[in-house]
C-alpha atoms as a PDB file:
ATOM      1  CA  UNK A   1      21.244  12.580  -6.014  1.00  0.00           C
ATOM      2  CA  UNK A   2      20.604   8.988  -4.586  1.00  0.00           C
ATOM      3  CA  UNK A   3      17.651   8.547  -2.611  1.00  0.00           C
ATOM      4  CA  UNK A   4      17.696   7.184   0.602  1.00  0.00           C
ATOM      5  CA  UNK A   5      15.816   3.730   0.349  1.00  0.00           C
ATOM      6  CA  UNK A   6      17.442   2.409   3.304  1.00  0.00           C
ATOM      7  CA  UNK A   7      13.886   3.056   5.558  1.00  0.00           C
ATOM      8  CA  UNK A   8      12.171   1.230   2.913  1.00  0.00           C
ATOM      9  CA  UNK A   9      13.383  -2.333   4.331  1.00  0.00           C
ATOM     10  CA  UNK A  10      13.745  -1.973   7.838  1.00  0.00           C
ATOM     11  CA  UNK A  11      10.149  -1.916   9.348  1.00  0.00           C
ATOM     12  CA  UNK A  12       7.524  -4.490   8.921  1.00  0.00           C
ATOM     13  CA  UNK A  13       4.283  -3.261   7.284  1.00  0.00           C
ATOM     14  CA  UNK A  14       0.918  -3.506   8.088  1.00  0.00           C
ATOM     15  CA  UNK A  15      -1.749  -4.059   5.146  1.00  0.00           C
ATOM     16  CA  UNK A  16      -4.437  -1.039   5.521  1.00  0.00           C
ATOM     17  CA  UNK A  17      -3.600  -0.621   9.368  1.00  0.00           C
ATOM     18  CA  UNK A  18      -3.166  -2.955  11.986  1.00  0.00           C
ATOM     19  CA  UNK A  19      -6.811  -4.241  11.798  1.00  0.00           C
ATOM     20  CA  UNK A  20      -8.287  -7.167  12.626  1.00  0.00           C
ATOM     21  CA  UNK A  21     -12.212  -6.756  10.776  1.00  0.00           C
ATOM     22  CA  UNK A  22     -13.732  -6.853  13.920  1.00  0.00           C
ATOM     23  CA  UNK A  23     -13.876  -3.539  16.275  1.00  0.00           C
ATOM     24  CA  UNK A  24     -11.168  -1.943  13.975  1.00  0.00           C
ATOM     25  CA  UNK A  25     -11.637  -2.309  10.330  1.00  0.00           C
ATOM     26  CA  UNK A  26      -9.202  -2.301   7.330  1.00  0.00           C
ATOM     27  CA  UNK A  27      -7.699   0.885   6.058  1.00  0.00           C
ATOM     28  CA  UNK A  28      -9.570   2.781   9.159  1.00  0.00           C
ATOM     29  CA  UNK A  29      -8.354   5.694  10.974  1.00  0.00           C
ATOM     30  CA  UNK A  30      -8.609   3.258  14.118  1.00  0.00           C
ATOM     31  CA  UNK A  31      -5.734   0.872  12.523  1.00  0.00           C
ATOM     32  CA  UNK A  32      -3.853   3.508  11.329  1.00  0.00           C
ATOM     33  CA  UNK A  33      -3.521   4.425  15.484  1.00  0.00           C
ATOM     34  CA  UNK A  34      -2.989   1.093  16.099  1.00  0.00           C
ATOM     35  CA  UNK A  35      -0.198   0.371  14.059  1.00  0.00           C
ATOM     36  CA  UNK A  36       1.209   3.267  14.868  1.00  0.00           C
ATOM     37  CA  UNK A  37       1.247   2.681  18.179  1.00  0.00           C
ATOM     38  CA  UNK A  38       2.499  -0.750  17.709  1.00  0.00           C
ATOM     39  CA  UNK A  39       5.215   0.516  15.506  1.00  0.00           C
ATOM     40  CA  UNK A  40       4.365  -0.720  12.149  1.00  0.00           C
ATOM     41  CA  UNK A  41       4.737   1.278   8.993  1.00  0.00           C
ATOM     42  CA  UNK A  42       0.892   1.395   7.024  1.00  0.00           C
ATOM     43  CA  UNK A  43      -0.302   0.140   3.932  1.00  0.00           C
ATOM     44  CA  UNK A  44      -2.925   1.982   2.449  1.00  0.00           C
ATOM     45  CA  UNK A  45      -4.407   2.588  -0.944  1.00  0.00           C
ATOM     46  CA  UNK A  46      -5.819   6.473  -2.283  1.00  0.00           C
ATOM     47  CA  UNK A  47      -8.849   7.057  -4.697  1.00  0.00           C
ATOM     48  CA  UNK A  48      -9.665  10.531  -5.880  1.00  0.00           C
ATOM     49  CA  UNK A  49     -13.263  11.162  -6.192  1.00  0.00           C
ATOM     50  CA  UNK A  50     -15.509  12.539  -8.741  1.00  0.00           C
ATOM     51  CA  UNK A  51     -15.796  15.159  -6.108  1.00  0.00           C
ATOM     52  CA  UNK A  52     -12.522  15.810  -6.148  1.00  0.00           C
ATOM     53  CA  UNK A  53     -11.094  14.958  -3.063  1.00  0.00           C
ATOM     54  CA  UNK A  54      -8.737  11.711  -1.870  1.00  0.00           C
ATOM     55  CA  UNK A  55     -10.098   8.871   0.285  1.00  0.00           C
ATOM     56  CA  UNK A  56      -8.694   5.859   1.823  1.00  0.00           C
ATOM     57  CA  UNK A  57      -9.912   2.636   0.473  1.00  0.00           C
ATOM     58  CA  UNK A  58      -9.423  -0.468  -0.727  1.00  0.00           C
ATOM     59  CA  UNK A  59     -12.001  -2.378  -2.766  1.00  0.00           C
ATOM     60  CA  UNK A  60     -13.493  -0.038  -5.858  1.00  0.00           C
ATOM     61  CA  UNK A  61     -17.186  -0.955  -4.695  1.00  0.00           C
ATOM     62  CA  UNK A  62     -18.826  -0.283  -1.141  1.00  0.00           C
ATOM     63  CA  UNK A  63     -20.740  -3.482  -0.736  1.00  0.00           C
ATOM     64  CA  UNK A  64     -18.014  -5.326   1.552  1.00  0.00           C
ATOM     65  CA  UNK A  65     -16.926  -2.378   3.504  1.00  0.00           C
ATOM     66  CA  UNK A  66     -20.099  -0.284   3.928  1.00  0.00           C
ATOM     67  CA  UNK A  67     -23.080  -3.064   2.885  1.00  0.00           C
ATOM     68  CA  UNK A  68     -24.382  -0.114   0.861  1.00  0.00           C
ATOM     69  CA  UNK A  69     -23.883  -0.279  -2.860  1.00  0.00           C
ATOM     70  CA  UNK A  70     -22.088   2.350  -4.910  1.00  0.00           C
ATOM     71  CA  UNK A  71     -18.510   3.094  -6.276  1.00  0.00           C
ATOM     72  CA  UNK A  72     -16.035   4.503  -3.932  1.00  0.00           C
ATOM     73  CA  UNK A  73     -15.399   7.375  -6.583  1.00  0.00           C
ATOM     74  CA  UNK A  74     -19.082   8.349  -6.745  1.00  0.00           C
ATOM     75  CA  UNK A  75     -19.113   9.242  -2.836  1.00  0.00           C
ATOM     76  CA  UNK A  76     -20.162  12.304  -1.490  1.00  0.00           C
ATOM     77  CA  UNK A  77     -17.264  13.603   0.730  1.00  0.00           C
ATOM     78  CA  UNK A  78     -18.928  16.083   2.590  1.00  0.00           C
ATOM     79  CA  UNK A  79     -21.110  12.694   3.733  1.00  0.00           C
ATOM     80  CA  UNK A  80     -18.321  10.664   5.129  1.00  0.00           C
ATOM     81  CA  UNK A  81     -19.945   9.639   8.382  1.00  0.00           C
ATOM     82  CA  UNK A  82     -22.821   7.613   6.404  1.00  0.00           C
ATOM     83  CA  UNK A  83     -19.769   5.603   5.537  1.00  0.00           C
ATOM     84  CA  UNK A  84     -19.463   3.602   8.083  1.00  0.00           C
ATOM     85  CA  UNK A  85     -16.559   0.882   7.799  1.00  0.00           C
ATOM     86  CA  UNK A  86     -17.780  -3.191   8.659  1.00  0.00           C
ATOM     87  CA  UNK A  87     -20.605  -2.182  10.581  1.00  0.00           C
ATOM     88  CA  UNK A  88     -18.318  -0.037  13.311  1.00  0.00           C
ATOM     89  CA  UNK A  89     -17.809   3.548  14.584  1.00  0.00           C
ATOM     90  CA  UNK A  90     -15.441   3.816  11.616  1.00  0.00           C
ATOM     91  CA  UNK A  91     -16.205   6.017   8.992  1.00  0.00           C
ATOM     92  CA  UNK A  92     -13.930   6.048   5.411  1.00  0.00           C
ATOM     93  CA  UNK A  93     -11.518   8.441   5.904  1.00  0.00           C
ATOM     94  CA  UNK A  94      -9.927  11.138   3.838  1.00  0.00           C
ATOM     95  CA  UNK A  95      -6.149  10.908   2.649  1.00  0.00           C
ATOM     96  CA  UNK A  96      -5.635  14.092   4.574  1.00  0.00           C
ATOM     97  CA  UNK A  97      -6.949  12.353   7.800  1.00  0.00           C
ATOM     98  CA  UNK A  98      -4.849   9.989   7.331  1.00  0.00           C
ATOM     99  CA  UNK A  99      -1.783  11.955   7.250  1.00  0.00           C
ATOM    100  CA  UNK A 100      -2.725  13.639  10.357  1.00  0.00           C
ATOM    101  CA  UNK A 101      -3.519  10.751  12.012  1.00  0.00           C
ATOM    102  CA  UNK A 102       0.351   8.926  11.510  1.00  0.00           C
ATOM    103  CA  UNK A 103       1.734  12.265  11.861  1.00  0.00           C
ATOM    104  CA  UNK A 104       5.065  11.055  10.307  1.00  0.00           C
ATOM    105  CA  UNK A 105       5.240   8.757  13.411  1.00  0.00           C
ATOM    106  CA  UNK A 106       5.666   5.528  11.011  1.00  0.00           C
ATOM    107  CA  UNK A 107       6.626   4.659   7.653  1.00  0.00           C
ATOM    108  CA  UNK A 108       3.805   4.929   4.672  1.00  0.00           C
ATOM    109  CA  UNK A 109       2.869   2.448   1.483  1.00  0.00           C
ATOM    110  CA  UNK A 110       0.917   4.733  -0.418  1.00  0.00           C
ATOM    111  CA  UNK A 111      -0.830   2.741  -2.866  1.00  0.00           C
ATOM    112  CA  UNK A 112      -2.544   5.185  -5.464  1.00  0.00           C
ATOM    113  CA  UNK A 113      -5.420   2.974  -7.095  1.00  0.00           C
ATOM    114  CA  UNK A 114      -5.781   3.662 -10.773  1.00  0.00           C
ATOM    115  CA  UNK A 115      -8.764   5.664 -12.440  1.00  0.00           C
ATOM    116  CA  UNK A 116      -9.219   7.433 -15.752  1.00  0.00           C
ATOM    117  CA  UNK A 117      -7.401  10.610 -15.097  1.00  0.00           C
ATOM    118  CA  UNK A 118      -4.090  10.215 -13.465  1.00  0.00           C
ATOM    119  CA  UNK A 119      -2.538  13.624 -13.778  1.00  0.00           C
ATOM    120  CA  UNK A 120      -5.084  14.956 -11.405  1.00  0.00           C
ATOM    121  CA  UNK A 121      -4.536  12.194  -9.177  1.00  0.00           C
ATOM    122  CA  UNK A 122      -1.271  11.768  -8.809  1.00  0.00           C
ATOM    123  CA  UNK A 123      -1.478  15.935  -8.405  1.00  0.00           C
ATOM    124  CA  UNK A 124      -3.661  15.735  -5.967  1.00  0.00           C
ATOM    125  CA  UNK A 125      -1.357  13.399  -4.146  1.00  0.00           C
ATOM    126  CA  UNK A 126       1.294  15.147  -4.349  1.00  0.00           C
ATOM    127  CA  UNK A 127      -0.657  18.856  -3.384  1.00  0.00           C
ATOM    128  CA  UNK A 128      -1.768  16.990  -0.125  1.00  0.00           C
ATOM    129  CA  UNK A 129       1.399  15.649   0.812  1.00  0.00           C
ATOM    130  CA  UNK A 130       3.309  19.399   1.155  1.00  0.00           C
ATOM    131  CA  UNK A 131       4.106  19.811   4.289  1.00  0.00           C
ATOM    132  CA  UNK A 132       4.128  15.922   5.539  1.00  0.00           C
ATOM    133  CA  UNK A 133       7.462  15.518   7.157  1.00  0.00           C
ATOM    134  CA  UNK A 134       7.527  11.677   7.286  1.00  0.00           C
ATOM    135  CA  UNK A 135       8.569   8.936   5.120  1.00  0.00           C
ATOM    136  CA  UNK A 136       6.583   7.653   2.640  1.00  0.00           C
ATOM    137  CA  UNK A 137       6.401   5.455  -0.731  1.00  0.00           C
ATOM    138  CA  UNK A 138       4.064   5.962  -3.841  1.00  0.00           C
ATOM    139  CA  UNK A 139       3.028   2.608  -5.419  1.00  0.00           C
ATOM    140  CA  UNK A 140       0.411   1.507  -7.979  1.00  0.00           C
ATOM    141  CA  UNK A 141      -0.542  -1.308 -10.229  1.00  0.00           C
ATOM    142  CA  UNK A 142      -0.885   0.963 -13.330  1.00  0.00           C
ATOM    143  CA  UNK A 143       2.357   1.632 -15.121  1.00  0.00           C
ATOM    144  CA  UNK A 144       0.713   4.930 -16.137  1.00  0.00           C
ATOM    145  CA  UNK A 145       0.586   6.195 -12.579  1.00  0.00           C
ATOM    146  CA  UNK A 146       4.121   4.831 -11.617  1.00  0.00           C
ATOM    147  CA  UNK A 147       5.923   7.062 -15.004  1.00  0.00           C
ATOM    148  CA  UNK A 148       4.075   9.924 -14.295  1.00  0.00           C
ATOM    149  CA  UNK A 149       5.807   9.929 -10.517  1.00  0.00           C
ATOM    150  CA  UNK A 150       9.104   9.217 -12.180  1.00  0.00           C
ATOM    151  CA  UNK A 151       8.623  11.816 -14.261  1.00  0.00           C
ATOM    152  CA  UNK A 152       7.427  14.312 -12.192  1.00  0.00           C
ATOM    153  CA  UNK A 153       8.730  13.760  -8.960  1.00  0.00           C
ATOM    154  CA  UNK A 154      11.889  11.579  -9.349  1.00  0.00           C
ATOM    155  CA  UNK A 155      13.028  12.365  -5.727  1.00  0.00           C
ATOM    156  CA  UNK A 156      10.006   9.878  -4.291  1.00  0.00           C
ATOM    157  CA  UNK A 157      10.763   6.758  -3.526  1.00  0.00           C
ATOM    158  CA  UNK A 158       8.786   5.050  -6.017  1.00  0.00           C
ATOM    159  CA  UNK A 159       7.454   0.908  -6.663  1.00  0.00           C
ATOM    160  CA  UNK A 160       5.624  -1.224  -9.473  1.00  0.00           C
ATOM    161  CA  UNK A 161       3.111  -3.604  -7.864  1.00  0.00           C
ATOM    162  CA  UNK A 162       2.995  -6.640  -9.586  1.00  0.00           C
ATOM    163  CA  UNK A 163       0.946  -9.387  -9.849  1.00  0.00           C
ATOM    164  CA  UNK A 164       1.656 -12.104 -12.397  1.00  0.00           C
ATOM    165  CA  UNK A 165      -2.216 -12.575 -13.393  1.00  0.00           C
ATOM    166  CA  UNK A 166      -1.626 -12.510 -18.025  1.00  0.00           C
ATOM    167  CA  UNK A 167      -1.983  -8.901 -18.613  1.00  0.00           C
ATOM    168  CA  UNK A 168      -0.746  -7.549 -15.858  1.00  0.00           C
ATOM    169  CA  UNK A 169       2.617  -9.981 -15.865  1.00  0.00           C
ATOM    170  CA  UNK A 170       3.083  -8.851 -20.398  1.00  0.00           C
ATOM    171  CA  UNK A 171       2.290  -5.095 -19.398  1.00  0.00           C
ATOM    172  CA  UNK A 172       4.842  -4.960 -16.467  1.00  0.00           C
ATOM    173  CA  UNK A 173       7.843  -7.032 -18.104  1.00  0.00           C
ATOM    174  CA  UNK A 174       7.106  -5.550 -21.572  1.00  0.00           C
ATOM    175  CA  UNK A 175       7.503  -1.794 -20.212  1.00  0.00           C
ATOM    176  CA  UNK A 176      10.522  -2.593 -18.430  1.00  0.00           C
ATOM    177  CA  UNK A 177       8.897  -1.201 -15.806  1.00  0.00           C
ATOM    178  CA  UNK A 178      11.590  -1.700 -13.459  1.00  0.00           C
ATOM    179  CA  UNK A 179      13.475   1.316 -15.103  1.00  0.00           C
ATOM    180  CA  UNK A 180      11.751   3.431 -13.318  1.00  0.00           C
ATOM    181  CA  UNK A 181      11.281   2.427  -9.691  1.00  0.00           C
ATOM    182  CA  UNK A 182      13.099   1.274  -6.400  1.00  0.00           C
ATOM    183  CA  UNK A 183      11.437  -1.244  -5.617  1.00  0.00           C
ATOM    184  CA  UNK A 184       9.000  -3.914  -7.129  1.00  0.00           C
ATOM    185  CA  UNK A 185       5.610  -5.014  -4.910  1.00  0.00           C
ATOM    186  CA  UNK A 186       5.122  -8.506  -5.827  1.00  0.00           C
ATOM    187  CA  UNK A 187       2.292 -10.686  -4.536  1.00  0.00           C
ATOM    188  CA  UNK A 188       3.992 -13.740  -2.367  1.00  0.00           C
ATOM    189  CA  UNK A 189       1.624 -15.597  -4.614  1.00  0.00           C
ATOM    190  CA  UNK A 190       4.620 -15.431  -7.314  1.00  0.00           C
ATOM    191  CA  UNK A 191       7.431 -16.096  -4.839  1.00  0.00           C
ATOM    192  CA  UNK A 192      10.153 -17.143  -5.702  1.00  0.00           C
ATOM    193  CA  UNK A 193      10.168 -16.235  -9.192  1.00  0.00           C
ATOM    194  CA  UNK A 194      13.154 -16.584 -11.742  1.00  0.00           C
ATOM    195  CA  UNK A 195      12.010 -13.284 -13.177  1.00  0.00           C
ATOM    196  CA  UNK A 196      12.721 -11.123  -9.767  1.00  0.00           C
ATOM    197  CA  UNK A 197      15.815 -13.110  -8.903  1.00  0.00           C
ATOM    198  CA  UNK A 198      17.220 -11.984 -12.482  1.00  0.00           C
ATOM    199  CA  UNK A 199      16.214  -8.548 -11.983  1.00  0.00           C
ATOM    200  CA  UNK A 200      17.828  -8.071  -8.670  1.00  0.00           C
ATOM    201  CA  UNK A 201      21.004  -9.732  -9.907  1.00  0.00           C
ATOM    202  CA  UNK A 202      21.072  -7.220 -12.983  1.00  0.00           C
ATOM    203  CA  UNK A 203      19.608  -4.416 -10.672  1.00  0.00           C
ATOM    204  CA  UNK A 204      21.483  -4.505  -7.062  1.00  0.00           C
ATOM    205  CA  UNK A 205      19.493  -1.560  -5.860  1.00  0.00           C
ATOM    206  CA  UNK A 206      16.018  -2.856  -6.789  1.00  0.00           C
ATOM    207  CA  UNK A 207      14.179  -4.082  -3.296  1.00  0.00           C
ATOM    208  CA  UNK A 208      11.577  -6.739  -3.553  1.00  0.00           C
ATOM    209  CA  UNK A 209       8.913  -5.908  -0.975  1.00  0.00           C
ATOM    210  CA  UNK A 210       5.980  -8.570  -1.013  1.00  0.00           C
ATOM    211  CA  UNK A 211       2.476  -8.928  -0.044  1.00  0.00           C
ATOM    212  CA  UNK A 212       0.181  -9.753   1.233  1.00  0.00           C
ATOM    213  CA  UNK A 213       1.592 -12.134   4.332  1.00  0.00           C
ATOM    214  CA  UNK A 214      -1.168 -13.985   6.291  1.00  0.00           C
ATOM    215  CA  UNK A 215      -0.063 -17.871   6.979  1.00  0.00           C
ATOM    216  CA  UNK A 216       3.355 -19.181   8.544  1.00  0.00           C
ATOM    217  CA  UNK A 217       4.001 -21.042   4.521  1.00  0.00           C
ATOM    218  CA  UNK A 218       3.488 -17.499   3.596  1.00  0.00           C
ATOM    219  CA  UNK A 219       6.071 -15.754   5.973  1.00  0.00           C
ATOM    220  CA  UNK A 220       8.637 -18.349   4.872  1.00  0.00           C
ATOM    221  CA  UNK A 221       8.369 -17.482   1.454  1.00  0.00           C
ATOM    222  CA  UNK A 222       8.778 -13.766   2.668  1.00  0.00           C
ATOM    223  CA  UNK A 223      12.168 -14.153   4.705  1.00  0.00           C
ATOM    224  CA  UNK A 224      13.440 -16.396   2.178  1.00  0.00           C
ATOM    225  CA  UNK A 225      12.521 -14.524  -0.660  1.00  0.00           C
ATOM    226  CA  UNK A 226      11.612 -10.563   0.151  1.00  0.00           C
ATOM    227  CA  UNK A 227      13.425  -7.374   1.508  1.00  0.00           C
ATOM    228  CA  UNK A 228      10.449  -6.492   3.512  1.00  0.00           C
ATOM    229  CA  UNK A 229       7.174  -7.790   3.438  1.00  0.00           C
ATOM    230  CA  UNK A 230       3.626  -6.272   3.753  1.00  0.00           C
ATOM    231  CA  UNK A 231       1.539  -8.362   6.032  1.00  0.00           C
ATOM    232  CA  UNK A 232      -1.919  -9.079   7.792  1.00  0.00           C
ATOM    233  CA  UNK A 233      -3.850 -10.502  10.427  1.00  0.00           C
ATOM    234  CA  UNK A 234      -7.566 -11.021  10.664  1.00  0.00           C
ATOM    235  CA  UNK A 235      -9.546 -12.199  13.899  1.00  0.00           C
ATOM    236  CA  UNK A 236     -12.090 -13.642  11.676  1.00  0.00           C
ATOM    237  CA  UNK A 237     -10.197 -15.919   9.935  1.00  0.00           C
ATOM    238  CA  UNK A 238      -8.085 -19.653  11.548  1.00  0.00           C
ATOM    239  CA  UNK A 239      -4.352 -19.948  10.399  1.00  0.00           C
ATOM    240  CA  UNK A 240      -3.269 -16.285  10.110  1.00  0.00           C
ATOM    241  CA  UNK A 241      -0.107 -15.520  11.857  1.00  0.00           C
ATOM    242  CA  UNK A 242       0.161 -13.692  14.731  1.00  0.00           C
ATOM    243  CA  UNK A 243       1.805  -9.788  14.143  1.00  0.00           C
ATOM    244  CA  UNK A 244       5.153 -10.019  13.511  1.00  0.00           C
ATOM    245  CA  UNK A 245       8.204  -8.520  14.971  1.00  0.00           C
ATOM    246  CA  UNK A 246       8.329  -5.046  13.472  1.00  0.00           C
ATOM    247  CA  UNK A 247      11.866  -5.198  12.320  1.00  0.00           C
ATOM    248  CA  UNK A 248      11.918  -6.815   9.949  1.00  0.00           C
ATOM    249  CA  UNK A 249      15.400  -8.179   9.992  1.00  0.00           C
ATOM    250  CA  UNK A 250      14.606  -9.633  13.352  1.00  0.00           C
ATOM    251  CA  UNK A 251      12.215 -12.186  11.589  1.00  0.00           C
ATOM    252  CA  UNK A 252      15.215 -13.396   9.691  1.00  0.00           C
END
């Protein structure tokens, strides 16, 4: 049965939330509501703890996020409000939080972050996602995560992230990993690249979704170059672009 990928280009994306690192941080329940309510579908990236439970969160060390030092996979879940998220009222939040919180109200990037024992990740994804009603992507970097949702679960729409730094670029091109997935997440750092345009020409269903888009040179590259783009602004830093429209075929 084909899946419907259709969704998959039509609605600009926000990177962790619409945030700006100010009163609503990254990857926060805060800019989860906020893009929602601005109509953006959500970036967002999953660790599973050595507690056993999924938690939204980008970097693999607190210092950044929390000025606290630790791992992300060594918190204590039942703690969550120590956690507070850039020095706000923002606390990390769970995976199933998150669901809640978009409700099925937007699209989702679900980035799954890789970690030593991927079947009971990508299990414990999938267990917490029953029931969820809207749409939603699985990506990862690690080729290991992306065959075992292939394998597994061949009905989710599924994507490679790539990003051309050496080992990443041999492992991705040398597994072919394109086999297995609708769409490729490539950095707009390595757009345009011969490499995609090849694989789209030999591939007519394969989407090209890039990230991350933060300067006008950027969100050239991304109409010229992308089927949808994952982007983001930041009140702390000059020369970001403003939020986009959230069609994304408007921007074209």
């Amino acid at each position: 049965m084909k899946k419907d990928t259709q969704w998959l280009t039509q609605t600009t994306v926000a990177h962790r939330g619409l945030h700006n690192n100010k009163d609503l941080p990254e990857n926060s329940l805060g800019a989860f509501d906020n893009a929602v309510k601005h109509g953006y579908g959500i970036e967002f990236d999953v660790w599973l703890t050595r507690d056993g439970n999924l938690v939204v969160h980008h970097d693999p060390k607190l210092r950044r996020t929390c000025l606290r030092e630790g791992r992300i996979v060594d918190i204590d879940t039942s703690r969550l409000e120590d956690y507070k998220l850039m020095n706000t009222e923002y606390s990390i939040p769970t995976f199933k939080q998150t669901l809640e919180t978009v409700d099925g109200k937007v699209n989702l990037v679900i980035e799954i972050k890789p970690g030593q024992n991927v079947e009971k990740t990508c299990s414990k994804v999938w267990e917490e996602l029953q029931g969820y009603t809207g749409k939603y992507c699985i990506e990862s970097f690690d080729p290991k995560i992306v065959r075992w949702w292939a394998k597994h679960h061949p009905e989710i729409v599924l994507g490679q992230l790539c990003d051309w730094y050496a080992l990443h670029k041999f492992i991705v091109k040398a597994y072919r990993q394109h086999r297995f997935v609708d769409f490729l997440a490539v950095s707009i750092k390595n757009l345009p690249g011969k490499y995609y345009q090849k694989l789209q020409k030999q591939n007519p269903d394969l989407k090209i979704i890039t990230w991350t888009v933060r300067t006008p040179e950027q969100l050239k590259l991304a109409i010229d170059n992308a089927d949808n783009m994952i982007f983001e602004t930041c009140d702390k830093a000059e020369g970001y672009i403003a939020p986009p429209d959230t069609v994304y075929k408007n921007l074209k």
